[in-house]
C-alpha atoms as a PDB file:
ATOM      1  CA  UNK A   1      23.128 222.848 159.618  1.00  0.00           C
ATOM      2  CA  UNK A   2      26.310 223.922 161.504  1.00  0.00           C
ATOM      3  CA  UNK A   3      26.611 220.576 163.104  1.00  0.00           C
ATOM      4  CA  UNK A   4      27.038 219.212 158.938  1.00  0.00           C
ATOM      5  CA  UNK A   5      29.573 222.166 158.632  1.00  0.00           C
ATOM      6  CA  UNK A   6      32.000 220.888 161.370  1.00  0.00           C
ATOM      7  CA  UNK A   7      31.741 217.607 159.648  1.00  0.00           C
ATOM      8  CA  UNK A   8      32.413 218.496 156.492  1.00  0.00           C
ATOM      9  CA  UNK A   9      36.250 220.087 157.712  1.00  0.00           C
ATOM     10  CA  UNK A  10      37.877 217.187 159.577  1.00  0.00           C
ATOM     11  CA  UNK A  11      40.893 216.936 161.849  1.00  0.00           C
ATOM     12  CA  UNK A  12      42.861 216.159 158.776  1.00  0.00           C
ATOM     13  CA  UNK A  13      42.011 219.406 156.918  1.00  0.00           C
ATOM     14  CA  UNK A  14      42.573 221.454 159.992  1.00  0.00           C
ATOM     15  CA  UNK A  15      45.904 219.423 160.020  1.00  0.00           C
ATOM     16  CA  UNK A  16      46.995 220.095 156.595  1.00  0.00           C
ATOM     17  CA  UNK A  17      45.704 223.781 157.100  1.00  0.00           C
ATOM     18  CA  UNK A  18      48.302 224.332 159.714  1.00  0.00           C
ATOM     19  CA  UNK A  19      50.632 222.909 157.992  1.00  0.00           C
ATOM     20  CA  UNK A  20      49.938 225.457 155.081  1.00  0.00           C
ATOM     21  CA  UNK A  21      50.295 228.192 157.573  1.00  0.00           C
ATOM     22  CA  UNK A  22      53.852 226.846 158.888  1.00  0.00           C
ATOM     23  CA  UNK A  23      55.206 226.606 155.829  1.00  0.00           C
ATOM     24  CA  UNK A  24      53.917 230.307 154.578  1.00  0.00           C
ATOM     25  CA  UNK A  25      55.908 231.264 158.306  1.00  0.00           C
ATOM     26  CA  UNK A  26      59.574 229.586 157.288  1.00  0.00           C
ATOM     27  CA  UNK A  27      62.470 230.876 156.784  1.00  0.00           C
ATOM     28  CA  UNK A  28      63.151 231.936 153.471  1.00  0.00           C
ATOM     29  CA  UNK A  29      59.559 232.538 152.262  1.00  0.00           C
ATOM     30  CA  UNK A  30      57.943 235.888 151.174  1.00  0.00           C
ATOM     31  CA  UNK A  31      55.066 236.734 152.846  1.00  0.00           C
ATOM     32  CA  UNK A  32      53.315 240.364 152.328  1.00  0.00           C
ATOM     33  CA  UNK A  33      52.526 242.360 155.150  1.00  0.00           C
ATOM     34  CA  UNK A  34      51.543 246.112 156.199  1.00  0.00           C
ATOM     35  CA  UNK A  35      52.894 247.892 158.934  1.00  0.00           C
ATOM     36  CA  UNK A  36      50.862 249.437 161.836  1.00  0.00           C
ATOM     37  CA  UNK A  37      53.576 250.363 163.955  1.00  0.00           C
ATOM     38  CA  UNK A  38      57.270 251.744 164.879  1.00  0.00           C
ATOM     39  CA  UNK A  39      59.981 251.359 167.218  1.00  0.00           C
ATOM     40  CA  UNK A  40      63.463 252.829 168.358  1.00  0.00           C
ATOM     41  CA  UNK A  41      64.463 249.417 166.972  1.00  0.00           C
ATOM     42  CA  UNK A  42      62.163 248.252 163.963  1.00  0.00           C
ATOM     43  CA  UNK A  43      59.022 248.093 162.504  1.00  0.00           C
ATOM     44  CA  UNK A  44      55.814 245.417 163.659  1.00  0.00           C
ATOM     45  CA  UNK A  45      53.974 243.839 160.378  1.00  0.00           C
ATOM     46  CA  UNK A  46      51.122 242.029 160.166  1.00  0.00           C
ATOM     47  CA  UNK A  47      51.451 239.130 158.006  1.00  0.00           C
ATOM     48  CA  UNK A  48      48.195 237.075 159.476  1.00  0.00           C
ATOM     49  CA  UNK A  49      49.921 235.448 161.987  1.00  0.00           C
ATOM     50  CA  UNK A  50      48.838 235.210 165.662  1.00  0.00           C
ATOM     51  CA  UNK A  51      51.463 237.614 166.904  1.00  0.00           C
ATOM     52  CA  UNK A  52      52.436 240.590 164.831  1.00  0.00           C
ATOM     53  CA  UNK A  53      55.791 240.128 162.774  1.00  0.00           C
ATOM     54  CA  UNK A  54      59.013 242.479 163.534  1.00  0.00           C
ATOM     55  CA  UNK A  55      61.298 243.740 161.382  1.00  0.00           C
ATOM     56  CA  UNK A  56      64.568 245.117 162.969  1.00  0.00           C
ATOM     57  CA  UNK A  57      65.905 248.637 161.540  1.00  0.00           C
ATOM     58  CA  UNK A  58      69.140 247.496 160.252  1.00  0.00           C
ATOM     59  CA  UNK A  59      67.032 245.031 157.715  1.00  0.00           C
ATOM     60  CA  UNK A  60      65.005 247.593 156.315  1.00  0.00           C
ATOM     61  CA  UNK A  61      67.214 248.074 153.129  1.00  0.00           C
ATOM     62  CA  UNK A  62      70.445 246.940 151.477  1.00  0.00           C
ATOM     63  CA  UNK A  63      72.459 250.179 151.962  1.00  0.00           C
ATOM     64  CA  UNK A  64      72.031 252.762 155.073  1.00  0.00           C
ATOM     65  CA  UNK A  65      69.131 254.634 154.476  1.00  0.00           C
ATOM     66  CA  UNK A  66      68.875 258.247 154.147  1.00  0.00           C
ATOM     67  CA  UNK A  67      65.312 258.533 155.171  1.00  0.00           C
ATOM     68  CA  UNK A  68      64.012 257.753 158.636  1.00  0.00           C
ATOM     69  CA  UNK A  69      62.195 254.920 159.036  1.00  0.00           C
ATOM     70  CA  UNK A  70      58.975 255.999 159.013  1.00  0.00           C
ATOM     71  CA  UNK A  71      59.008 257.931 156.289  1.00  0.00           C
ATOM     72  CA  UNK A  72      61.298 254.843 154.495  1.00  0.00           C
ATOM     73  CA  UNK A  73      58.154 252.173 155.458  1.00  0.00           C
ATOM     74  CA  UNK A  74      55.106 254.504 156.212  1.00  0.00           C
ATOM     75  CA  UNK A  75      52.511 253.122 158.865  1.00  0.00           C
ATOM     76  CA  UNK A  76      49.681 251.172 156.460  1.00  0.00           C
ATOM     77  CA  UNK A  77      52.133 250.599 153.708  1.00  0.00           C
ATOM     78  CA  UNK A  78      52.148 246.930 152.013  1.00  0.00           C
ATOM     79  CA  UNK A  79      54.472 245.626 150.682  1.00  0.00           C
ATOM     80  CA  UNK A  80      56.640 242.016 150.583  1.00  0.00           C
ATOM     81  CA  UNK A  81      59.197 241.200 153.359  1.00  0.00           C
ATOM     82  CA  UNK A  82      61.658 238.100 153.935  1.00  0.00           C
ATOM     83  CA  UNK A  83      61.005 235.972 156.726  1.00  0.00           C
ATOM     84  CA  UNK A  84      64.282 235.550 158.296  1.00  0.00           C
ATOM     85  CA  UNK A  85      63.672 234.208 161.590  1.00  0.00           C
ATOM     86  CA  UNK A  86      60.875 231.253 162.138  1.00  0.00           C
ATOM     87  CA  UNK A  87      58.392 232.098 164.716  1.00  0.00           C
ATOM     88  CA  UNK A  88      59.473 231.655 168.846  1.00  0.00           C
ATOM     89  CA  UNK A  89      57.586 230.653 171.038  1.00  0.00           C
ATOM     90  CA  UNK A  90      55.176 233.596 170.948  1.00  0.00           C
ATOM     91  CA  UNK A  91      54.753 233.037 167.580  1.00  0.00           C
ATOM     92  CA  UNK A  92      56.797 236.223 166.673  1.00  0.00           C
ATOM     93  CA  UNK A  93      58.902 235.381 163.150  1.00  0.00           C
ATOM     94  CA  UNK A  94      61.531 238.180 161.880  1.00  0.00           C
ATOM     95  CA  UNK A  95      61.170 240.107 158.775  1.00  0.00           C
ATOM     96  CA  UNK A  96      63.712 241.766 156.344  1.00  0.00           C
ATOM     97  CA  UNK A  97      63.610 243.583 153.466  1.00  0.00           C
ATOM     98  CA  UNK A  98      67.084 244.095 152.688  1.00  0.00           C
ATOM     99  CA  UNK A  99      67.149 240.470 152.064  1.00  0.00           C
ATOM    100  CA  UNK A 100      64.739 240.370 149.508  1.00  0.00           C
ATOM    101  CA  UNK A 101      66.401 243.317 147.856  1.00  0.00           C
ATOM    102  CA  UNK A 102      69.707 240.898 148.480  1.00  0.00           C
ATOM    103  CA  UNK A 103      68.253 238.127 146.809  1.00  0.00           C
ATOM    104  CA  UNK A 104      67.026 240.486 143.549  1.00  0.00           C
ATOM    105  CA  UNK A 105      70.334 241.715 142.868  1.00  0.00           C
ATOM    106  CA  UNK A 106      71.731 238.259 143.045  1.00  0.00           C
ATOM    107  CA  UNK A 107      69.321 237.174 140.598  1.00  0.00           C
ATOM    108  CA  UNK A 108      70.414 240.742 138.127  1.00  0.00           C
ATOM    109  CA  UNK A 109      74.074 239.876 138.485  1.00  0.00           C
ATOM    110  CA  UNK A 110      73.257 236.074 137.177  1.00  0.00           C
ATOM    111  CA  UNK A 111      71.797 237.682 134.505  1.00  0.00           C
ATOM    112  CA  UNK A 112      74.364 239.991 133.830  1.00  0.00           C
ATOM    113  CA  UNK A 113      77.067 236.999 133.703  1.00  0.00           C
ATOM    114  CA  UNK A 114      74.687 235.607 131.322  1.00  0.00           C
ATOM    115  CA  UNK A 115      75.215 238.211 129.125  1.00  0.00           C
ATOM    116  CA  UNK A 116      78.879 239.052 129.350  1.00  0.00           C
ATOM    117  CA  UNK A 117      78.300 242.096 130.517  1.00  0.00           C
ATOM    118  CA  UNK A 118      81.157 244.281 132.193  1.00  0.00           C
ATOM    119  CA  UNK A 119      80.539 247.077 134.850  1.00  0.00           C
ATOM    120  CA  UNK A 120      82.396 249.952 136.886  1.00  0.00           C
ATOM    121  CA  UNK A 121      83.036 249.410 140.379  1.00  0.00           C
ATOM    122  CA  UNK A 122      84.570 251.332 143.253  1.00  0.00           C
ATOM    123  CA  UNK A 123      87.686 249.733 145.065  1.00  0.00           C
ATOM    124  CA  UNK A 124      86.706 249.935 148.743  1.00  0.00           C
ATOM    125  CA  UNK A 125      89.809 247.949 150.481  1.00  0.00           C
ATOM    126  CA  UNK A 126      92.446 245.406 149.808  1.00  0.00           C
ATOM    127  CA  UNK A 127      93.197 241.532 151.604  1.00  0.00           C
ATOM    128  CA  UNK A 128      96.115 239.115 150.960  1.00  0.00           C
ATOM    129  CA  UNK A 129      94.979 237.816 147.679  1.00  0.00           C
ATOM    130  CA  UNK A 130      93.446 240.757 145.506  1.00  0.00           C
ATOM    131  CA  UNK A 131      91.086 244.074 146.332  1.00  0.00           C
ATOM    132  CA  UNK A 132      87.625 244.726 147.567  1.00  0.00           C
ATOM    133  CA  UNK A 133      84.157 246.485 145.184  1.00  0.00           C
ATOM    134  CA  UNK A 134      80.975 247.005 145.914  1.00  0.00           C
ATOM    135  CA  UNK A 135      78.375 245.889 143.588  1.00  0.00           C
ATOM    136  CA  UNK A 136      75.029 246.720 143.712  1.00  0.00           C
ATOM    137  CA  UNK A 137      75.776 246.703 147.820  1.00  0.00           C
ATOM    138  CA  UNK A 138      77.119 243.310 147.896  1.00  0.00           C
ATOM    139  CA  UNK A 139      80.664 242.397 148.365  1.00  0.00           C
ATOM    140  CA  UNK A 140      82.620 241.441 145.066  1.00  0.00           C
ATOM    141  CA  UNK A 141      86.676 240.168 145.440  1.00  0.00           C
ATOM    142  CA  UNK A 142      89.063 240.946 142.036  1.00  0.00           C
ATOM    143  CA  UNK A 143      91.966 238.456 142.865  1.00  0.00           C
ATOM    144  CA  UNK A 144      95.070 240.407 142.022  1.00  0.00           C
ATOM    145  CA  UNK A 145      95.958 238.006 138.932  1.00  0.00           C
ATOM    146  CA  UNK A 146      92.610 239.898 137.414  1.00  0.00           C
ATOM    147  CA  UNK A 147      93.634 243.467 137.693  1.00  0.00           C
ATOM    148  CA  UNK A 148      95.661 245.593 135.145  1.00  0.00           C
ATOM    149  CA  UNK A 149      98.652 247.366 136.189  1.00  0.00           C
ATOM    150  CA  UNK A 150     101.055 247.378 139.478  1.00  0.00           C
ATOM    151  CA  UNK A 151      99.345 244.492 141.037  1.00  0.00           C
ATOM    152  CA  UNK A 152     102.308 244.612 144.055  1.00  0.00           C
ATOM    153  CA  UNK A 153     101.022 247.876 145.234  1.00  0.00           C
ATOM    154  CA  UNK A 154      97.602 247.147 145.690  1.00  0.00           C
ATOM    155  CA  UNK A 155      96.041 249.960 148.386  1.00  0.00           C
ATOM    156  CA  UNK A 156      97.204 252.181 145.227  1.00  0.00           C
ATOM    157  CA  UNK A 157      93.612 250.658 143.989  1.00  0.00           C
ATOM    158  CA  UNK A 158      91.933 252.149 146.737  1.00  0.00           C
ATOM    159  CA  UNK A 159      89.153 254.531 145.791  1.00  0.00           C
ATOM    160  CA  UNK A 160      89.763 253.491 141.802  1.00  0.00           C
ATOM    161  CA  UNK A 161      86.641 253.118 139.868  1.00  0.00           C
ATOM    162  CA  UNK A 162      88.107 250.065 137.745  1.00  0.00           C
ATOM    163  CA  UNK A 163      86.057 248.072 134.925  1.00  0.00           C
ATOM    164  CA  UNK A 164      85.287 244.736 135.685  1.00  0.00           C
ATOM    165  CA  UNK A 165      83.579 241.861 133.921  1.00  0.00           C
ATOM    166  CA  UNK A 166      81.603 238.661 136.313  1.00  0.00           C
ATOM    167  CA  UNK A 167      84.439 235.793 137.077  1.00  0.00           C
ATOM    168  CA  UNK A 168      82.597 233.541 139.503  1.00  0.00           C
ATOM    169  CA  UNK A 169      78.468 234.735 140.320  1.00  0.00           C
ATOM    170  CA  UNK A 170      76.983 232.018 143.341  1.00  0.00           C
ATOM    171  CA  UNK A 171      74.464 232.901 144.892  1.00  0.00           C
ATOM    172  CA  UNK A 172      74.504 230.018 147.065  1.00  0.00           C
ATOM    173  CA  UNK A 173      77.826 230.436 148.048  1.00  0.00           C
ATOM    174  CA  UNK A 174      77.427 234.155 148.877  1.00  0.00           C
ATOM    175  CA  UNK A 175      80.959 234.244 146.055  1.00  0.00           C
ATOM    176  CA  UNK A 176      81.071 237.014 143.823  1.00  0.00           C
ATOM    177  CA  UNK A 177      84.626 237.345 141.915  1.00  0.00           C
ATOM    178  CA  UNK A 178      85.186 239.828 139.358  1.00  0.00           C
ATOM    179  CA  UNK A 179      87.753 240.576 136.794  1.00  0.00           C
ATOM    180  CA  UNK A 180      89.459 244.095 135.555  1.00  0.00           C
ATOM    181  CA  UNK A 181      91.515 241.985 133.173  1.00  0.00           C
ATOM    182  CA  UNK A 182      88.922 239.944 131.479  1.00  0.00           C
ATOM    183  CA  UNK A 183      86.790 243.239 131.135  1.00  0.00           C
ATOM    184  CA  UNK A 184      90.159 244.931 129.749  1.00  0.00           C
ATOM    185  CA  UNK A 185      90.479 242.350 126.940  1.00  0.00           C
ATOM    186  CA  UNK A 186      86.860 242.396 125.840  1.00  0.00           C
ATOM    187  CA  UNK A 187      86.338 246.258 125.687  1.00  0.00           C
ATOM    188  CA  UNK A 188      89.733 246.187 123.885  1.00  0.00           C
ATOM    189  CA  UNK A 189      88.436 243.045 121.639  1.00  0.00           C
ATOM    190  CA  UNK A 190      85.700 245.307 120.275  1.00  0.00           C
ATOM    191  CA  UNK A 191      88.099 248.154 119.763  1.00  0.00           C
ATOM    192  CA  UNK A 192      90.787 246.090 118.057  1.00  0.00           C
ATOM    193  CA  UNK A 193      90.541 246.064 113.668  1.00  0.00           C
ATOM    194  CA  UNK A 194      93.229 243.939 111.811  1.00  0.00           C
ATOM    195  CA  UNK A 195      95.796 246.252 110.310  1.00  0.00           C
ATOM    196  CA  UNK A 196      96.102 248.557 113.367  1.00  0.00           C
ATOM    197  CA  UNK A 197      99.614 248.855 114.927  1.00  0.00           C
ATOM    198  CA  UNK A 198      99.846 248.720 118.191  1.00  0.00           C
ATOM    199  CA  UNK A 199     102.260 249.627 120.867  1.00  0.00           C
ATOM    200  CA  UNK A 200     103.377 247.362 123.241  1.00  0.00           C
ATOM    201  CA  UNK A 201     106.184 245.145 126.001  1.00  0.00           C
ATOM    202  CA  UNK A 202     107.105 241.697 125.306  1.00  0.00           C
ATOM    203  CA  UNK A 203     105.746 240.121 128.546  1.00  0.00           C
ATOM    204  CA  UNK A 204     106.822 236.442 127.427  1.00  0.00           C
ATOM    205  CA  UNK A 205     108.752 234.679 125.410  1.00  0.00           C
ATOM    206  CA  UNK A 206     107.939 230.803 124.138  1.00  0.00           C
ATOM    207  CA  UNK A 207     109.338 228.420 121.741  1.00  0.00           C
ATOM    208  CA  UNK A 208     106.164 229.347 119.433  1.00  0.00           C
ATOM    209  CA  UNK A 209     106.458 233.312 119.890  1.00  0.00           C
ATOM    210  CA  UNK A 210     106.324 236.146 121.863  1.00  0.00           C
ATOM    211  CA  UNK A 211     103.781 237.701 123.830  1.00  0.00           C
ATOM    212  CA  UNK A 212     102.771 241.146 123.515  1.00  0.00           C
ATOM    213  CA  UNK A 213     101.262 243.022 126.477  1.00  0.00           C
ATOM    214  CA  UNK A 214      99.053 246.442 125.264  1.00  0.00           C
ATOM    215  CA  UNK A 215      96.783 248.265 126.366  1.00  0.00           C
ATOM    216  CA  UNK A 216      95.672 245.865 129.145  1.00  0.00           C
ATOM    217  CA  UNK A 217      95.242 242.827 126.915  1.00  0.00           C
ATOM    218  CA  UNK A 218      98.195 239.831 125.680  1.00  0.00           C
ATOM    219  CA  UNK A 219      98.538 239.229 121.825  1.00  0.00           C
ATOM    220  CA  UNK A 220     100.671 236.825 120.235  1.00  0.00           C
ATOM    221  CA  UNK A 221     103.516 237.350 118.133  1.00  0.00           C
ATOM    222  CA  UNK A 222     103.836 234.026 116.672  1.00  0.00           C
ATOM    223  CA  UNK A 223     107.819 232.907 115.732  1.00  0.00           C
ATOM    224  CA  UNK A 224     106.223 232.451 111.784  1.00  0.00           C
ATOM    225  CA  UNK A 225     105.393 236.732 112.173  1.00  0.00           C
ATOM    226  CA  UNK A 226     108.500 237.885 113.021  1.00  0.00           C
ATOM    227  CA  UNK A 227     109.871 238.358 110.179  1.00  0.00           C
ATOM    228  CA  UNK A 228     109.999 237.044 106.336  1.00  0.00           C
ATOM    229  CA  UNK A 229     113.067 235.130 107.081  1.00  0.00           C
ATOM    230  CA  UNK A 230     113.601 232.251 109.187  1.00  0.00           C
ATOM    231  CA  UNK A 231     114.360 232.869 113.125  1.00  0.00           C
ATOM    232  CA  UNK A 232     115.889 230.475 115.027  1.00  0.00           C
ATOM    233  CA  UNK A 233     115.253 231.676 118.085  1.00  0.00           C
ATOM    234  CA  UNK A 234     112.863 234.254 119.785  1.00  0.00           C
ATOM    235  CA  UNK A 235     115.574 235.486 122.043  1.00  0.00           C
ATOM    236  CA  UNK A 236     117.739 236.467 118.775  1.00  0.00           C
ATOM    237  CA  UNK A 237     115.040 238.492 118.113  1.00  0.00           C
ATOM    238  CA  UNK A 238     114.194 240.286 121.548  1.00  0.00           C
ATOM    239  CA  UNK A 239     113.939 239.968 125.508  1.00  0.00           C
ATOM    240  CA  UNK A 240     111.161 240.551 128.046  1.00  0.00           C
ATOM    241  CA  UNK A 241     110.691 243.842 128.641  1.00  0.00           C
ATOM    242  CA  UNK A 242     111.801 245.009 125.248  1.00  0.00           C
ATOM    243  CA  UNK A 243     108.978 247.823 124.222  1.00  0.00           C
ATOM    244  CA  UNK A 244     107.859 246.478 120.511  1.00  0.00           C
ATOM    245  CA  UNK A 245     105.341 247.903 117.987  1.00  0.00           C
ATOM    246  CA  UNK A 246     103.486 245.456 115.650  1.00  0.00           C
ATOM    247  CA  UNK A 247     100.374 245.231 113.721  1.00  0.00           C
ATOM    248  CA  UNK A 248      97.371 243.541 114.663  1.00  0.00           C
ATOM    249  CA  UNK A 249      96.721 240.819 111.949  1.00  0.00           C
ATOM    250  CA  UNK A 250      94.354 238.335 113.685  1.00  0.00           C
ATOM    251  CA  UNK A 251      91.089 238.625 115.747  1.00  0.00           C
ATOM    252  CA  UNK A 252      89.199 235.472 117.106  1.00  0.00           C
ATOM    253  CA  UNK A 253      86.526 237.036 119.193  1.00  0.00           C
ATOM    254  CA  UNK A 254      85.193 233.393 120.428  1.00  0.00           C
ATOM    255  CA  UNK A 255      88.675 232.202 121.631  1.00  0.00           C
ATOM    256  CA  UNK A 256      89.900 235.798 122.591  1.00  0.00           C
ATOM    257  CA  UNK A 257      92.900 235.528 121.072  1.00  0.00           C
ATOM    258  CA  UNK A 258      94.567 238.141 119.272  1.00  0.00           C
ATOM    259  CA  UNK A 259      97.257 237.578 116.231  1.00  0.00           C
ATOM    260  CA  UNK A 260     100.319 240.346 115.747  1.00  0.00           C
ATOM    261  CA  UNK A 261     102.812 240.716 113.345  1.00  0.00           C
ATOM    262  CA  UNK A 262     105.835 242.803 112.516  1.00  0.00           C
ATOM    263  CA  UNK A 263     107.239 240.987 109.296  1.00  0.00           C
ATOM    264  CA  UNK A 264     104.828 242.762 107.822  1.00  0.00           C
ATOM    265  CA  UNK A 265     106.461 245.905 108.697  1.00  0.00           C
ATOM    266  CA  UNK A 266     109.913 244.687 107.102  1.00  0.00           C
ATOM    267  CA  UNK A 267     111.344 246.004 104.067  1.00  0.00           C
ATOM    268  CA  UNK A 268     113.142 243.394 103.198  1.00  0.00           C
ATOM    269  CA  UNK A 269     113.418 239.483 104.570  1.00  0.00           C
ATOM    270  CA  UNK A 270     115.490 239.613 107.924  1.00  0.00           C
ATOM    271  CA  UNK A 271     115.018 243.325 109.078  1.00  0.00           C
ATOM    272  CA  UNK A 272     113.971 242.819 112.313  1.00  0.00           C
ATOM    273  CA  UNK A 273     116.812 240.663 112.768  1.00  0.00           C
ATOM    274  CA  UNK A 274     119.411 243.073 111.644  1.00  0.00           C
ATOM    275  CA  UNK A 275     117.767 246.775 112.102  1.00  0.00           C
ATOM    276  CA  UNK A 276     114.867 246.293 115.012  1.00  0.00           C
ATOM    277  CA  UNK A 277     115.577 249.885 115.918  1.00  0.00           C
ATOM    278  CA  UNK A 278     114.729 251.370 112.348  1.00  0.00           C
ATOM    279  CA  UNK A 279     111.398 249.047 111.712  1.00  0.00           C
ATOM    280  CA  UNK A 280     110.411 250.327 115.127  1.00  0.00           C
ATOM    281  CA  UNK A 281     111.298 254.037 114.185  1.00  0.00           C
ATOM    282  CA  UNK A 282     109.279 253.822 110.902  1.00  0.00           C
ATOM    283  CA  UNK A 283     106.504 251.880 112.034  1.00  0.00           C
ATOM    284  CA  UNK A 284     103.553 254.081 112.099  1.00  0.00           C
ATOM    285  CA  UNK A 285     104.555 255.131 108.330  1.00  0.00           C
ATOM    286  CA  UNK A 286     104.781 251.539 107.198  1.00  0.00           C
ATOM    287  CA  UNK A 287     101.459 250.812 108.888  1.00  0.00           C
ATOM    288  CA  UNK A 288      99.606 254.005 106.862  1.00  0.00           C
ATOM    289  CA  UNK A 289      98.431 251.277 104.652  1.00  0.00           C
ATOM    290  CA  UNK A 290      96.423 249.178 106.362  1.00  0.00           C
ATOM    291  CA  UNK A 291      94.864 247.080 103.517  1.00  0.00           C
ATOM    292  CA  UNK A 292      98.125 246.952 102.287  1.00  0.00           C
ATOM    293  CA  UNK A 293      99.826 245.051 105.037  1.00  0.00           C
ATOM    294  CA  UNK A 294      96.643 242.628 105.068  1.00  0.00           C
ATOM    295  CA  UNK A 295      97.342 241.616 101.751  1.00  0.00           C
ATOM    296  CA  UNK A 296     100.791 240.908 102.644  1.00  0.00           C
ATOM    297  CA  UNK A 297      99.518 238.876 105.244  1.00  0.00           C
ATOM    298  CA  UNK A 298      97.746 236.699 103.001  1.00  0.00           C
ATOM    299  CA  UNK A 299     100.123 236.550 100.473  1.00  0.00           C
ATOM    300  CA  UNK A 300     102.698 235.214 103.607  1.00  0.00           C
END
């Protein structure tokens, strides 16, 4: 009877058994273990391998831990680890747990691009090209084209808590990139209504318009809304620099572009050309009427 046994599990199943076991052991995989045992230096698991696993201290968790490690991973607890290091020669492999919580907040912050979701993160430190966040205990860059404000001073960052929306999420490339300027523009987006004035700085000037730099977002000021009379030239109207008001007339949420206007401030056909200073000064009472200056925009 136990001779027919043998038969019945040849070489070849033993084979492909082992085989099983090797690849539950690689690097990478998740294999569930309890602990029986702690070190100075770690923790020893037993996954149902030959030799007892080990997982070192510092991969216990994603962030320092507070609690010691016994009391963090109690002796007889279960629970899944990472294997990060394939078995030696004694058939020891390495376990980690802070990789597994690693790989779970990658997966989140996929998600969260996904959704166009923005965040608040802490500025811990600057390099050459932008500033330094935590997220979630990984490492996220904001290149210093993507921040809002005095981007030549940038350890004036330091220690800011700055809202950011998901760039550049790879997992596989251990890149996360983040942007306070993308976030600024779509909290601001959802704020904006046509009809409201805004305050602003011409930050550029083009053939086509102006743009218009506010409260951490760009508008355009297209040459056609500058005023109900022909202008030849955006410079006759204004410089960079020059602080402007104007009202917001356009919102395309898809393309992110936002439409100003300040004809529709004017009195009469060529104001802005001729009086800047008193359409500026009586801005916020010419802009009471939102509906009003719609219609005018319609009528245009």
């Amino acid at each position: 009877m136990s001779g027919d046994i043998a038969l019945t599990f040849s070489a070849e199943d033993f084979a492909q058994a082992l085989a099983q076991q090797d690849f539950d052991f690689q690097r990478g995989s998740t294999v569930q273990g309890k602990v029986f045992s702690h070190t100075t230096d770690g923790a020893y698991v037993d996954i149902g391998g030959k030799s007892a696993a080990f997982m070192p201290i510092k991969e216990a968790s994603i962030e320092t831990a507070d609690l010691p490690l016994e009391e963090a991973l109690p002796l007889e607890s279960e629970r899944d680890f990472m294997i990060i290091r394939e078995q030696n020669a004694d058939g020891q492999v390495l376990l980690s747990i802070r990789r597994l919580e690693i790989q779970a907040v990658w997966e989140r912050l996929v998600q969260r691009q996904e959704n166009n979701d923005i965040l608040d993160v802490t500025v811990s430190g600057t390099n050459r090209g932008g500033v330094i966040a935590e997220v979630d205990g990984l490492r996220g860059f904001i290149p210093r084209s993507h921040l809002v404000g005095n981007k030549e001073d940038l350890e004036a960052f330091v220690g800011q808590t700055l809202t950011v929306a998901f760039l550049e999420v790879s997992p596989e490339n251990n890149k996360l990139v983040l942007s306070q300027r993308i976030a600024a523009r779509t909290t601001a987006m959802g704020e904006l209504t046509e009809g409201q004035l805004i305050e602003g700085t011409v930050s550029g000037i083009r053939p086509f318009g102006a743009f218009i730099d506010f409260a951490g977002v760009r508008g355009l000021l297209h040459i056609n809304q500058i005023s109900k009379t022909y202008v030849p030239s955006i410079g006759e109207a204004f410089e960079v620099g020059t602080p402007i008001k104007a009202v917001v007339v356009n919102i395309d949420t898809e393309k992110q572009r936002i439409g100003l206007s300040t004809k529709v401030l004017e009195k009469y056909p060529g104001e802005m050309l001729k009086d800047f200073d008193a359409v500026m000064a009586a801005a916020e009472e010419r802009a009471s009427d939102p509906a009003k200056l719609l219609a005018e925009r319609d009528a245009s």
